[in-house]
Protein backbone atom coordinates (compact mmCIF):
# COMPACT_ATOMS: atom_id res chain seq x y z
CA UNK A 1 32.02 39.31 21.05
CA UNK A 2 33.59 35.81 20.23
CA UNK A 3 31.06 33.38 18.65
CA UNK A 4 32.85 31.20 22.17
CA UNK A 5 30.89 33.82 24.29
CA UNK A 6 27.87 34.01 22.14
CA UNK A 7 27.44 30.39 22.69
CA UNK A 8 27.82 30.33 26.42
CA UNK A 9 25.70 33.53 26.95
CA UNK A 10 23.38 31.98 25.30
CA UNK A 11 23.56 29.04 26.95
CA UNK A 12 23.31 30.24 30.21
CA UNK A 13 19.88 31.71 29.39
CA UNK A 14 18.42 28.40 29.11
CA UNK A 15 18.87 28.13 33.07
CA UNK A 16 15.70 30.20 32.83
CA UNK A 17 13.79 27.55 31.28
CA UNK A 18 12.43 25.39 34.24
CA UNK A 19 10.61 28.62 35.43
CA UNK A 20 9.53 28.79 31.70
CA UNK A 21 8.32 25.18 31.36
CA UNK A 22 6.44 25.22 35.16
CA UNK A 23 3.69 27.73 34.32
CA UNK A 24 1.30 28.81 36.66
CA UNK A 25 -1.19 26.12 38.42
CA UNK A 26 1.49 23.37 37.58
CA UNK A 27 1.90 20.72 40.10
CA UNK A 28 3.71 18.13 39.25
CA UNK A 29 2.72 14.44 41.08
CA UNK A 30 6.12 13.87 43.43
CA UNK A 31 7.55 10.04 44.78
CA UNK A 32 6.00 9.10 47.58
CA UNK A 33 9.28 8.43 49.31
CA UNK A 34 10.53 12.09 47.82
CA UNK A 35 6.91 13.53 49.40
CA UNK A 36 7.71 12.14 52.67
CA UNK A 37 11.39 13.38 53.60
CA UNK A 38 12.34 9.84 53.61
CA UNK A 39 15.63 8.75 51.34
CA UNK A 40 15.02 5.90 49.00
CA UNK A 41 16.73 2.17 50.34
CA UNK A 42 19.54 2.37 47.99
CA UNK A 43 22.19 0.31 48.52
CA UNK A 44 25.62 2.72 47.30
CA UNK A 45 27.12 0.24 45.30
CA UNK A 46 24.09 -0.56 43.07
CA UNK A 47 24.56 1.57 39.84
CA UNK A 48 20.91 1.24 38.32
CA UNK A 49 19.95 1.28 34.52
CA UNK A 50 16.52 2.54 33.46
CA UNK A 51 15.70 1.92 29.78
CA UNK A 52 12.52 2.69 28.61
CA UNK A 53 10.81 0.83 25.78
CA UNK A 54 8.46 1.10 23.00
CA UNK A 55 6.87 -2.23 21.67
CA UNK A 56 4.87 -1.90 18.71
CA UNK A 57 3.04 -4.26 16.13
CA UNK A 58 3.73 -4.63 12.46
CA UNK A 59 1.24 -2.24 11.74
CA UNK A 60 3.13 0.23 13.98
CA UNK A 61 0.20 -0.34 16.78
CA UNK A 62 1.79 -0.12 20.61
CA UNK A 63 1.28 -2.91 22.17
CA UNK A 64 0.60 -3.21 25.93
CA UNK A 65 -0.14 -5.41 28.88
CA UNK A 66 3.27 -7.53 28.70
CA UNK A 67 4.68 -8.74 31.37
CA UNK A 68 8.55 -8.40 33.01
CA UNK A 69 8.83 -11.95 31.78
CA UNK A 70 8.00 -11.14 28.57
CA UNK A 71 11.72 -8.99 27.77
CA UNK A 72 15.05 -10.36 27.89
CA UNK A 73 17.66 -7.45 28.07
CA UNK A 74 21.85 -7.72 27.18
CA UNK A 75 24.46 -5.34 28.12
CA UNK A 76 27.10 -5.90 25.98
CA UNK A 77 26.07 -9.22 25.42
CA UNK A 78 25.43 -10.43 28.72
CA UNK A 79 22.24 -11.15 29.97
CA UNK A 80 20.79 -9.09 32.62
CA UNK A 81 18.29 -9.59 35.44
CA UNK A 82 15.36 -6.96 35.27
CA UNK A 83 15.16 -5.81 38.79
CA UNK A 84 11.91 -3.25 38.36
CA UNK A 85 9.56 -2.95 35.98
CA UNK A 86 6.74 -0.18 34.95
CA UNK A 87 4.31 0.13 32.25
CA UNK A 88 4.00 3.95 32.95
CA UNK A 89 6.26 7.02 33.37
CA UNK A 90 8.49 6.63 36.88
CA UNK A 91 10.23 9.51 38.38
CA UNK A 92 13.19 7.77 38.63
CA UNK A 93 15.22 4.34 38.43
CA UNK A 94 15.86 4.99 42.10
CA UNK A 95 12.25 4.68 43.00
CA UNK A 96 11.61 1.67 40.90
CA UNK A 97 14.60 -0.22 42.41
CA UNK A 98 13.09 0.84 45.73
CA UNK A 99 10.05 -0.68 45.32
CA UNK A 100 11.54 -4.10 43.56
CA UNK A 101 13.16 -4.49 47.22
CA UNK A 102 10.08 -4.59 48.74
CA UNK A 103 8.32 -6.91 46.31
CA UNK A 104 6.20 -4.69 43.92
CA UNK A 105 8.29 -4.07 41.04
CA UNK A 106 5.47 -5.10 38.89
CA UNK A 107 3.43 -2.30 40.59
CA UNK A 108 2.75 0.47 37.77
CA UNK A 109 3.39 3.74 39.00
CA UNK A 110 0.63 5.47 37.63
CA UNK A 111 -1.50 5.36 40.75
CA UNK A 112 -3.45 8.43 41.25
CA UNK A 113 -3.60 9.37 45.13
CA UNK A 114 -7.33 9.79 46.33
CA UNK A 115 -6.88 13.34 47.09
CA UNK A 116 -6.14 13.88 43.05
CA UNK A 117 -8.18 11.23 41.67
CA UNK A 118 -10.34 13.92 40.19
CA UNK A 119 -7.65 15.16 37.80
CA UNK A 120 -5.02 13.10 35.83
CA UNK A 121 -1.57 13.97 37.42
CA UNK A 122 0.91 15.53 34.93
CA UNK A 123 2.89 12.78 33.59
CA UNK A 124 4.69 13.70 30.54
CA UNK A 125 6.59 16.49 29.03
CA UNK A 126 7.24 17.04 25.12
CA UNK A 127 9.25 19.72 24.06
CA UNK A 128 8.92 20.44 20.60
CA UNK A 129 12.37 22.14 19.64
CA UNK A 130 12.06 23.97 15.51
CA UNK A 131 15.52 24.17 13.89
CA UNK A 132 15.20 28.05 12.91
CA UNK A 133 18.97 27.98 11.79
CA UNK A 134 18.28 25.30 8.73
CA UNK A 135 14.63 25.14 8.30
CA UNK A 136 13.09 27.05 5.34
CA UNK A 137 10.48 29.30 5.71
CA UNK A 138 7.84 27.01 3.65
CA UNK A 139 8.94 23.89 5.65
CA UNK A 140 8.00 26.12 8.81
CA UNK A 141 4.71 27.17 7.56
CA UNK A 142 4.08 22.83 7.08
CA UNK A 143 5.32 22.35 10.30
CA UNK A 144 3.14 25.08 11.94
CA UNK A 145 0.36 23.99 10.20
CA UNK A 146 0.49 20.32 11.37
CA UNK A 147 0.71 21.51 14.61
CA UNK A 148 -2.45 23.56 14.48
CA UNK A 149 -4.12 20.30 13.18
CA UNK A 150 -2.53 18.46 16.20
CA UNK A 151 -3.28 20.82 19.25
CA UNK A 152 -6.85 21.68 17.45
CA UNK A 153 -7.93 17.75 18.13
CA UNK A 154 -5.68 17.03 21.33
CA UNK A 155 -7.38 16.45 24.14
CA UNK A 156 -5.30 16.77 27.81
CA UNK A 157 -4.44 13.61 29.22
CA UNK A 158 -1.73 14.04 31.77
CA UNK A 159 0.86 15.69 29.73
CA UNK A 160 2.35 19.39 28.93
CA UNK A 161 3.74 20.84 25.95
CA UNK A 162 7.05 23.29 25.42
CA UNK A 163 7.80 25.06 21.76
CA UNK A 164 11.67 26.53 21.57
CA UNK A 165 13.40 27.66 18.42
CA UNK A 166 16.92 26.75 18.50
CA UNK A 167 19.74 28.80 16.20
CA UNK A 168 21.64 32.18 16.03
CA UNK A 169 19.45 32.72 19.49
CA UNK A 170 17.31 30.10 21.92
CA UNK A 171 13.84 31.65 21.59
CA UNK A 172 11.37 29.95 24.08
CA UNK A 173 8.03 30.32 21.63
CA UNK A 174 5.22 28.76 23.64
CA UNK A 175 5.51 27.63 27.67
CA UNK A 176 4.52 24.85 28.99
CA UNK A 177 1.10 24.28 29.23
CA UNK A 178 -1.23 21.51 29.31
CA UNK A 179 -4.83 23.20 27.26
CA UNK A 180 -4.15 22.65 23.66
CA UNK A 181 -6.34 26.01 23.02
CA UNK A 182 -3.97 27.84 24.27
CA UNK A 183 -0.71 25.98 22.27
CA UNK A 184 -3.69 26.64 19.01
CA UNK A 185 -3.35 30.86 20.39
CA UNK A 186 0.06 30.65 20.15
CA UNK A 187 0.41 29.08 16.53
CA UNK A 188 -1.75 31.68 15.36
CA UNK A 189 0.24 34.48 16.70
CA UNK A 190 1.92 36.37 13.90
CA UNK A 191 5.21 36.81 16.29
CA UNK A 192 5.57 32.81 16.45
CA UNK A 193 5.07 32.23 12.88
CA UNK A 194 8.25 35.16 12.50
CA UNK A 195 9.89 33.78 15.13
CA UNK A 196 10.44 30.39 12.93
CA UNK A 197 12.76 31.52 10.91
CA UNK A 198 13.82 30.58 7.22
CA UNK A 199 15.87 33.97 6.93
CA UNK A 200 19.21 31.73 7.26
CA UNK A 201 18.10 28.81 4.90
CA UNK A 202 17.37 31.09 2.22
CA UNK A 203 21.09 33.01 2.78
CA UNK A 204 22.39 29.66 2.70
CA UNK A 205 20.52 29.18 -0.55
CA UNK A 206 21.66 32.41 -2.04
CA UNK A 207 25.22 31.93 -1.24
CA UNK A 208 25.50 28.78 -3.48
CA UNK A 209 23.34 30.66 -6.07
CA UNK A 210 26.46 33.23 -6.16
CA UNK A 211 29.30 30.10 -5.70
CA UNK A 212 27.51 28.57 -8.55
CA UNK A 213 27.76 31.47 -10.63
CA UNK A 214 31.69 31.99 -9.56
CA UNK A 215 32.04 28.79 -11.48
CA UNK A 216 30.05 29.12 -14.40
CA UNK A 217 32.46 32.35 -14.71
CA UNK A 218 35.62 30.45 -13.64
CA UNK A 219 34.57 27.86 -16.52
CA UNK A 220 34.61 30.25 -19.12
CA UNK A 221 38.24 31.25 -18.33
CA UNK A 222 39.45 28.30 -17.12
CA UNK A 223 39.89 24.50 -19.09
CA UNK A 224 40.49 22.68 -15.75
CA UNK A 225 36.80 21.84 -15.66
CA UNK A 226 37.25 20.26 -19.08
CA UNK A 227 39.53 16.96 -18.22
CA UNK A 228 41.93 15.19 -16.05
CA UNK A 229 44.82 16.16 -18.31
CA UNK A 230 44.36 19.90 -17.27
CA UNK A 231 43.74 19.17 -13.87
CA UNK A 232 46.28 21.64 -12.86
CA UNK A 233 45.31 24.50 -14.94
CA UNK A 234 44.56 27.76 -12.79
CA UNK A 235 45.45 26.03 -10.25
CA UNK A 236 46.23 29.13 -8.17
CA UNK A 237 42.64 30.42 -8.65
CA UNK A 238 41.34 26.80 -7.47
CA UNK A 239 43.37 27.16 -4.06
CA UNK A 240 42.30 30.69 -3.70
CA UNK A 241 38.70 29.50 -4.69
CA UNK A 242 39.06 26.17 -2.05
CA UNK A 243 39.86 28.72 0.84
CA UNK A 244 36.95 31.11 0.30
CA UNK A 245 34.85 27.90 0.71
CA UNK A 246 36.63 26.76 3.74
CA UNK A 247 36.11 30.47 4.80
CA UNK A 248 32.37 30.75 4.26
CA UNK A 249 31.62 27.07 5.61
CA UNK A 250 33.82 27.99 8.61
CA UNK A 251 31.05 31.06 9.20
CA UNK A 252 28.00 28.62 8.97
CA UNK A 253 29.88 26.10 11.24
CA UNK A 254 29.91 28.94 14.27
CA UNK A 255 25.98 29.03 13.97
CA UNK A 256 25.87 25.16 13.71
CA UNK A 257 28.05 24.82 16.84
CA UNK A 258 25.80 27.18 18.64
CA UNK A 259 22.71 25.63 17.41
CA UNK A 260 24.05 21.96 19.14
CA UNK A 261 25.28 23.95 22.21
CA UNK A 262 21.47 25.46 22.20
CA UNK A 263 20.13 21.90 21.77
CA UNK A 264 22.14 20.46 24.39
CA UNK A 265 21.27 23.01 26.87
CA UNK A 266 17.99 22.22 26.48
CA UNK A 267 17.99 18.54 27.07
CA UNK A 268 19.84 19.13 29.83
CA UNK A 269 17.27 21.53 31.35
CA UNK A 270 13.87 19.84 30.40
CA UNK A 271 15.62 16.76 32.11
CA UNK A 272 15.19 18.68 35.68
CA UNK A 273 11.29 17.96 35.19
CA UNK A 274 10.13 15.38 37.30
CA UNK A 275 8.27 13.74 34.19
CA UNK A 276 9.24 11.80 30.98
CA UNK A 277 10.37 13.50 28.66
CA UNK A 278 10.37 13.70 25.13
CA UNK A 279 12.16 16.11 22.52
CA UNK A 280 10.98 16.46 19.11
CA UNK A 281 13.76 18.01 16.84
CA UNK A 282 11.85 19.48 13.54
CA UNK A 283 14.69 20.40 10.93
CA UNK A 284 15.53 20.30 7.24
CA UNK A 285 18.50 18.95 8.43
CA UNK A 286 22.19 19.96 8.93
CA UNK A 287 25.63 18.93 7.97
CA UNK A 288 28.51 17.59 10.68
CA UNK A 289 30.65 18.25 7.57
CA UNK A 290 29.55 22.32 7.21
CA UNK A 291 31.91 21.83 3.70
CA UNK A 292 29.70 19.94 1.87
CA UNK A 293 27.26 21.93 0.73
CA UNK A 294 29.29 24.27 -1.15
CA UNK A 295 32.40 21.58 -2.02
CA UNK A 296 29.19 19.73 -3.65
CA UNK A 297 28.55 22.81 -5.96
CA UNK A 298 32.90 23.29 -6.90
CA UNK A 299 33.11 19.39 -7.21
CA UNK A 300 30.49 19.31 -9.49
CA UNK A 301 32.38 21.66 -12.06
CA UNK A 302 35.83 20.12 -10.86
CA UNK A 303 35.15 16.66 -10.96
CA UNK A 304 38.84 15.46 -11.09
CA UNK A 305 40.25 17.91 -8.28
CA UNK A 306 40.59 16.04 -5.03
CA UNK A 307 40.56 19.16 -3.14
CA UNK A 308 36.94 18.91 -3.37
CA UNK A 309 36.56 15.63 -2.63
CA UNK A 310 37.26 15.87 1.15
CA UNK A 311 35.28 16.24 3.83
CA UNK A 312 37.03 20.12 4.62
CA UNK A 313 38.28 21.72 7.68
CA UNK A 314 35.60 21.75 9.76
CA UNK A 315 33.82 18.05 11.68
CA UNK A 316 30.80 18.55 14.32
CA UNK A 317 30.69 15.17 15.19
CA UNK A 318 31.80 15.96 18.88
CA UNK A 319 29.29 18.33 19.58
CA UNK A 320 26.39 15.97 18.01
CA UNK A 321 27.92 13.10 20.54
CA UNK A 322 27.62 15.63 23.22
CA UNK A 323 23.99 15.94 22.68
CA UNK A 324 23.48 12.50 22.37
CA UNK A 325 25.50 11.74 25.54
CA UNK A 326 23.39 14.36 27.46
CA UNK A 327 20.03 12.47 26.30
CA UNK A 328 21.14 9.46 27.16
CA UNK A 329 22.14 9.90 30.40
CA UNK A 330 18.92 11.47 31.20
CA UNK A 331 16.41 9.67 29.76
CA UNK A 332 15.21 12.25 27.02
CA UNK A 333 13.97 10.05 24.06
CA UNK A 334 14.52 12.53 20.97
CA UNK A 335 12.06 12.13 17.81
CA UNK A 336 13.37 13.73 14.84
CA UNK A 337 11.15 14.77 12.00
CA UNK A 338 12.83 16.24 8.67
CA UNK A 339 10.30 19.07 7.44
CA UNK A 340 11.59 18.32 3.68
CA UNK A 341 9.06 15.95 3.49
CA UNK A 342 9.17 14.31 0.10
CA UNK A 343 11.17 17.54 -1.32
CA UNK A 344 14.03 16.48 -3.37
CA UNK A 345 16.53 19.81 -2.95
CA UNK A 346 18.76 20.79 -6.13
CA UNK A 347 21.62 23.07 -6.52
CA UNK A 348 20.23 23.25 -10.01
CA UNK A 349 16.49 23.91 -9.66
CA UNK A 350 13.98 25.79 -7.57
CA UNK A 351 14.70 24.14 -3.80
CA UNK A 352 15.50 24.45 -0.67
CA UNK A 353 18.99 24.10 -1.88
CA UNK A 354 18.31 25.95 -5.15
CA UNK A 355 21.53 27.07 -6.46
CA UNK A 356 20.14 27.80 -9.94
CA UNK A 357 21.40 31.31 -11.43
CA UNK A 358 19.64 34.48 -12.13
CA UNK A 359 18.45 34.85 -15.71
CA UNK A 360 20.50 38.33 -16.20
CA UNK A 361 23.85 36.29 -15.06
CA UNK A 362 23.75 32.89 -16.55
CA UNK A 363 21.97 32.66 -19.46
CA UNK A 364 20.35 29.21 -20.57
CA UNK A 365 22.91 29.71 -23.69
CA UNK A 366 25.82 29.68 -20.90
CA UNK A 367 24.57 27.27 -19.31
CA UNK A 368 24.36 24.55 -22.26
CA UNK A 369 27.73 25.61 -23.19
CA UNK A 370 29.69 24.54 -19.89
CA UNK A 371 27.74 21.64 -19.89
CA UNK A 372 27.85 20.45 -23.11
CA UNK A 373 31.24 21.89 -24.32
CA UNK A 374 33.60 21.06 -21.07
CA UNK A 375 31.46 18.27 -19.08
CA UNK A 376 29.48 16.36 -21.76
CA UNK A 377 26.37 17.10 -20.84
CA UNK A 378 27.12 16.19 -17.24
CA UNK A 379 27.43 19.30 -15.38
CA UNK A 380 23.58 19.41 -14.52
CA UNK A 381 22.78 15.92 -13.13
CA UNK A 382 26.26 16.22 -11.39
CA UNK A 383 24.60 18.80 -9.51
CA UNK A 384 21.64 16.72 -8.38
CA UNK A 385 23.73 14.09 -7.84
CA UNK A 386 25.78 16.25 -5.25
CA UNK A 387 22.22 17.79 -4.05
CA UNK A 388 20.88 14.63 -2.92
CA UNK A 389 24.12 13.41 -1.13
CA UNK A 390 24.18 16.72 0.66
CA UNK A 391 20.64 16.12 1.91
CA UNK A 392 21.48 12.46 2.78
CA UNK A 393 24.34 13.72 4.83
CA UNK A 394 21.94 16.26 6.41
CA UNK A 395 19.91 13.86 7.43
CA UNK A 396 22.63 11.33 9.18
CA UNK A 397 22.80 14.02 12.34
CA UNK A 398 19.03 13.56 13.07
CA UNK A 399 19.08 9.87 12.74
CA UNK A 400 21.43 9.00 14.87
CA UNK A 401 20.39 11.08 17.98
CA UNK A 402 17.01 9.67 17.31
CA UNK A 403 18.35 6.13 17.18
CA UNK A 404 21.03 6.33 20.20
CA UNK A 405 18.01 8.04 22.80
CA UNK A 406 15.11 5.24 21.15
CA UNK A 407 12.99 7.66 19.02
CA UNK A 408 12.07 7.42 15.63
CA UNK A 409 13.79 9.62 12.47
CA UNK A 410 11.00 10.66 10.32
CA UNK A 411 11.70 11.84 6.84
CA UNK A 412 10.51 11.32 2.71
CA UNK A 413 7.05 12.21 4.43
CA UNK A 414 4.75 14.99 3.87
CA UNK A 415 2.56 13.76 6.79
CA UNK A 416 3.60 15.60 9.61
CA UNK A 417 0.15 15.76 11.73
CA UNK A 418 0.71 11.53 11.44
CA UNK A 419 4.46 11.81 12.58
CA UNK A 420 3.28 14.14 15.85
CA UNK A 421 0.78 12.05 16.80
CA UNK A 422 3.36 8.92 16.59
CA UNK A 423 5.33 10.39 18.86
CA UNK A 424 2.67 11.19 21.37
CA UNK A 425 1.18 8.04 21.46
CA UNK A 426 4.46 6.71 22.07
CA UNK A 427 4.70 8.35 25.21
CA UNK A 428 1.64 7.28 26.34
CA UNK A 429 2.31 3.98 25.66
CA UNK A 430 5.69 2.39 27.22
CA UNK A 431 7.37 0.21 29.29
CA UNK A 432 10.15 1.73 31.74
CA UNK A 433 12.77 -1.61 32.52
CA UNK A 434 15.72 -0.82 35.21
CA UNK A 435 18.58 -3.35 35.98
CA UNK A 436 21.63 -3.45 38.19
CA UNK A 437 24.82 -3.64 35.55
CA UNK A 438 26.65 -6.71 36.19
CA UNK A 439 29.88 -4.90 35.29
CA UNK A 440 31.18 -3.14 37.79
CA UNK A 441 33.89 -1.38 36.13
CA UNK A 442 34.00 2.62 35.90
CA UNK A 443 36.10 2.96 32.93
CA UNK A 444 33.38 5.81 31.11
CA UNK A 445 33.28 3.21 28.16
CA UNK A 446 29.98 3.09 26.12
CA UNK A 447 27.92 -0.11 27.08
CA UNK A 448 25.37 -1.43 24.69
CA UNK A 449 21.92 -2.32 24.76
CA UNK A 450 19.79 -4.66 23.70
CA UNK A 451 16.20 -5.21 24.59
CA UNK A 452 14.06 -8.00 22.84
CA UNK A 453 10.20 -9.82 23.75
CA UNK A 454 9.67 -13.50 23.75
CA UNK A 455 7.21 -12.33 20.13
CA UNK A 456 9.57 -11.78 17.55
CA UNK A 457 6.77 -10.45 15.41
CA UNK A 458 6.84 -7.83 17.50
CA UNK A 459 9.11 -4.91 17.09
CA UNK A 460 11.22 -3.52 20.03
CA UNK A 461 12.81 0.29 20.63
CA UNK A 462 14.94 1.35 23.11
CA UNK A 463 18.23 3.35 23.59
CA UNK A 464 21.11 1.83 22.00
CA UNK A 465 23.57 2.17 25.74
CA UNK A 466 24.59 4.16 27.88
CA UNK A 467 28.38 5.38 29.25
CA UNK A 468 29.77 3.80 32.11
CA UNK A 469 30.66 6.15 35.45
CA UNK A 470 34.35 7.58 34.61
CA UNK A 471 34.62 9.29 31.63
CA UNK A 472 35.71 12.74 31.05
CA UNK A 473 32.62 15.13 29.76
């Protein structure tokens, strides 16, 4: 089978997932208008924009009981008239805009009806979606274990809770529930704590253990490494050597495509809930540029070849934008949180990224001598120097879907409990703003947004824009 297939079949299990994420005894608190048959009083030609917002102190505190008055929102630069406004989750912009007609858009929607006033109405879904693919196994155990802290104090209040692994397959670890004992069970289940993978991190490790050794070898019969005036020594080796790279790199992009194709699915899925939603992507990162990883090892010991400069073949960037796109469009605010953690990975030390060679292959007295006598002593902090850019570049992915859907990229942290609860309290505290564009144009171009308070001590989050009706998916 095709890795094309093995993406779509394993897409097209995801369509499973609303059963999944609606367990048994879940009722989920419906519009009024949606409860009654009746269709919302939409005009057609209003195209509605609902952007929620996060408004937090200095101190990182949420802030609450502003006002519509209080925000001033731009599309594009021009200023736009707030035509509903929420402090609490809304099922949709549709309702909100039907409710400014009739003169209560400052109404929060977080009424409870009488007949439920006994128990909070479920208000909030958070999926928490583990990177299996990338993540190593001791970055899983941290992450597992800051979850147990979480769930173990977590006390219900209106919301549910999803765990999905996303890589070579979508495994859906924990369904939705809203008792944190039970989400505690499931952590403690020997089958969820294999089911988080590190398997592929540490093949990825091993394979630049082995490419690193291939050089140290190629070194020792080669004197391109030594200057720029031999930079075209062996130069037939360095071609065949480039195209194994490409080769291998090509192999990790397939899982990386599927991974994206995995994490699109399930935006697009969990967006079917009639709740806010929020994803939390926990990952040790991944590269758009699947080359760099091992042209970061081969540059390092062929500094003046420009083959190895490049970015390579291969370029995700499409499939990240179709992620973020999906998000967008549906209101799923994505928090990403790099398990690293303060970890600085090296190709030339024990890491995540560890690329350092076995005792009975490269010998320390090896090692000094490609170093020493054909870099100048260079070789090793080249490594870490191409270690640390990798892991910047790993990083870029996660920041800008956090960024573009108005969550939060955590990373350089070993406080993960702190970085969970973050993003829960953010979803308990928000304000939901909806607007009529003032351009009318369907031309599927990217609008920006801007959302700022009258207190500009205050700091403001909220999706960066949206795309206009028209544009091919």
């Amino acid at each position: 089978m095709s890795c094309r297939s093995t993406a779509q079949r394993h897409a097209f299990r995801l369509l499973a997932i609303p059963i999944l994420l609606a367990g048994p005894g879940t009722t989920f608190v419906q519009p009024a208008a949606a409860q009654s048959g009746e269709a919302p009083p939409i005009r057609a030609e209003v195209r509605e924009v609902l952007v929620p917002v996060i408004v937090t102190d200095k101190k990182g505190h949420h802030v609450t009981g502003l006002k519509a008055s209080d925000f001033r929102i731009e599309e594009d630069g021009v200023p736009q008239e707030i035509a509903a406004f929420s402090t609490d989750t809304a099922p949709s912009a549709s309702l909100l805009l039907s409710a400014a007609d009739h003169g209560v858009a400052n109404k929060s929607t977080n009424s409870t009806p009488a007949s439920s006033a006994a128990a909070e109405p479920l208000r909030h879904t958070y999926v928490i979606c583990v990177d299996t693919l990338h993540t190593a196994m001791p970055d899983s155990s941290r992450t597992r274990e800051a979850l147990m802290r979480l769930f173990d104090k977590e006390k219900p209040a209106g919301a549910q809770f999803v765990i999905v692994g996303i890589g070579r397959q979508l495994q859906v670890l924990r369904t939705a529930t809203g008792d944190p004992a039970s989400v505690v069970a499931t952590l403690k289940n020997r089958t969820f704590q294999s089911a988080l993978g590190g398997g592929d991190a540490a093949a990825l490790s091993s394979e630049l253990n082995d490419l690193k050794n291939r050089m140290y070898d190629f070194c020792r019969r080669c004197a391109a490494c030594a200057s720029r005036t031999q930079a075209h020594a062996c130069d037939f080796d360095i071609q065949n050597l480039k195209t194994s790279l490409d080769a291998e790199a090509e192999r990790w992009a397939s899982l990386d495509r599927l991974m994206l194709t995995q994490l699109r699915s399930v935006v697009e899925e969990i967006a079917k809930l009639p709740t806010a939603r929020t994803l939390i992507l926990v990952s040790d990162g991944f590269s758009l540029q699947p080359t760099s990883e091992f042209y970061g090892v081969a540059g390092s010991f062929l500094p003046y070849d420009p083959r190895f400069r490049a970015t390579g073949p291969t370029n995700l960037e499409p499939e990240l934008q179709n992620v973020i796109r999906s998000a967008v469009e549906r209101n799923v605010r994505v928090y990403s949180l790099n398990a690293l953690g303060l970890e600085q990975p090296s190709f030339v030390s024990n890491g995540s990224m560890d690329a350092s060679a076995p005792p009975d292959r490269t010998p320390p007295s090896v090692i000094r001598h490609v170093a020493s006598s054909n870099r100048g002593g260079t070789l090793l902090t080249d490594m870490d120097h191409a270690a640390s850019s990798v892991t910047l570049q790993n990083g870029s992915a996660m920041e800008q879907i956090a960024h573009a859907t108005g969550g939060v990229y955590f990373h350089d942290s070993n406080d993960m409990l702190k970085q969970f609860r973050s993003v829960i309290g953010d979803g308990r505290d928000y304000y939901l703003l909806a607007y009529a564009s003032k351009n009318a144009a369907q031309d599927g171009a990217f609008r920006t947004i801007t959302v700022e308070v009258a207190d500009k001590k205050l700091n403001v989050r909220a999706k960066s824009g949206y795309w206009s009706e028209g544009a091919k998916q």
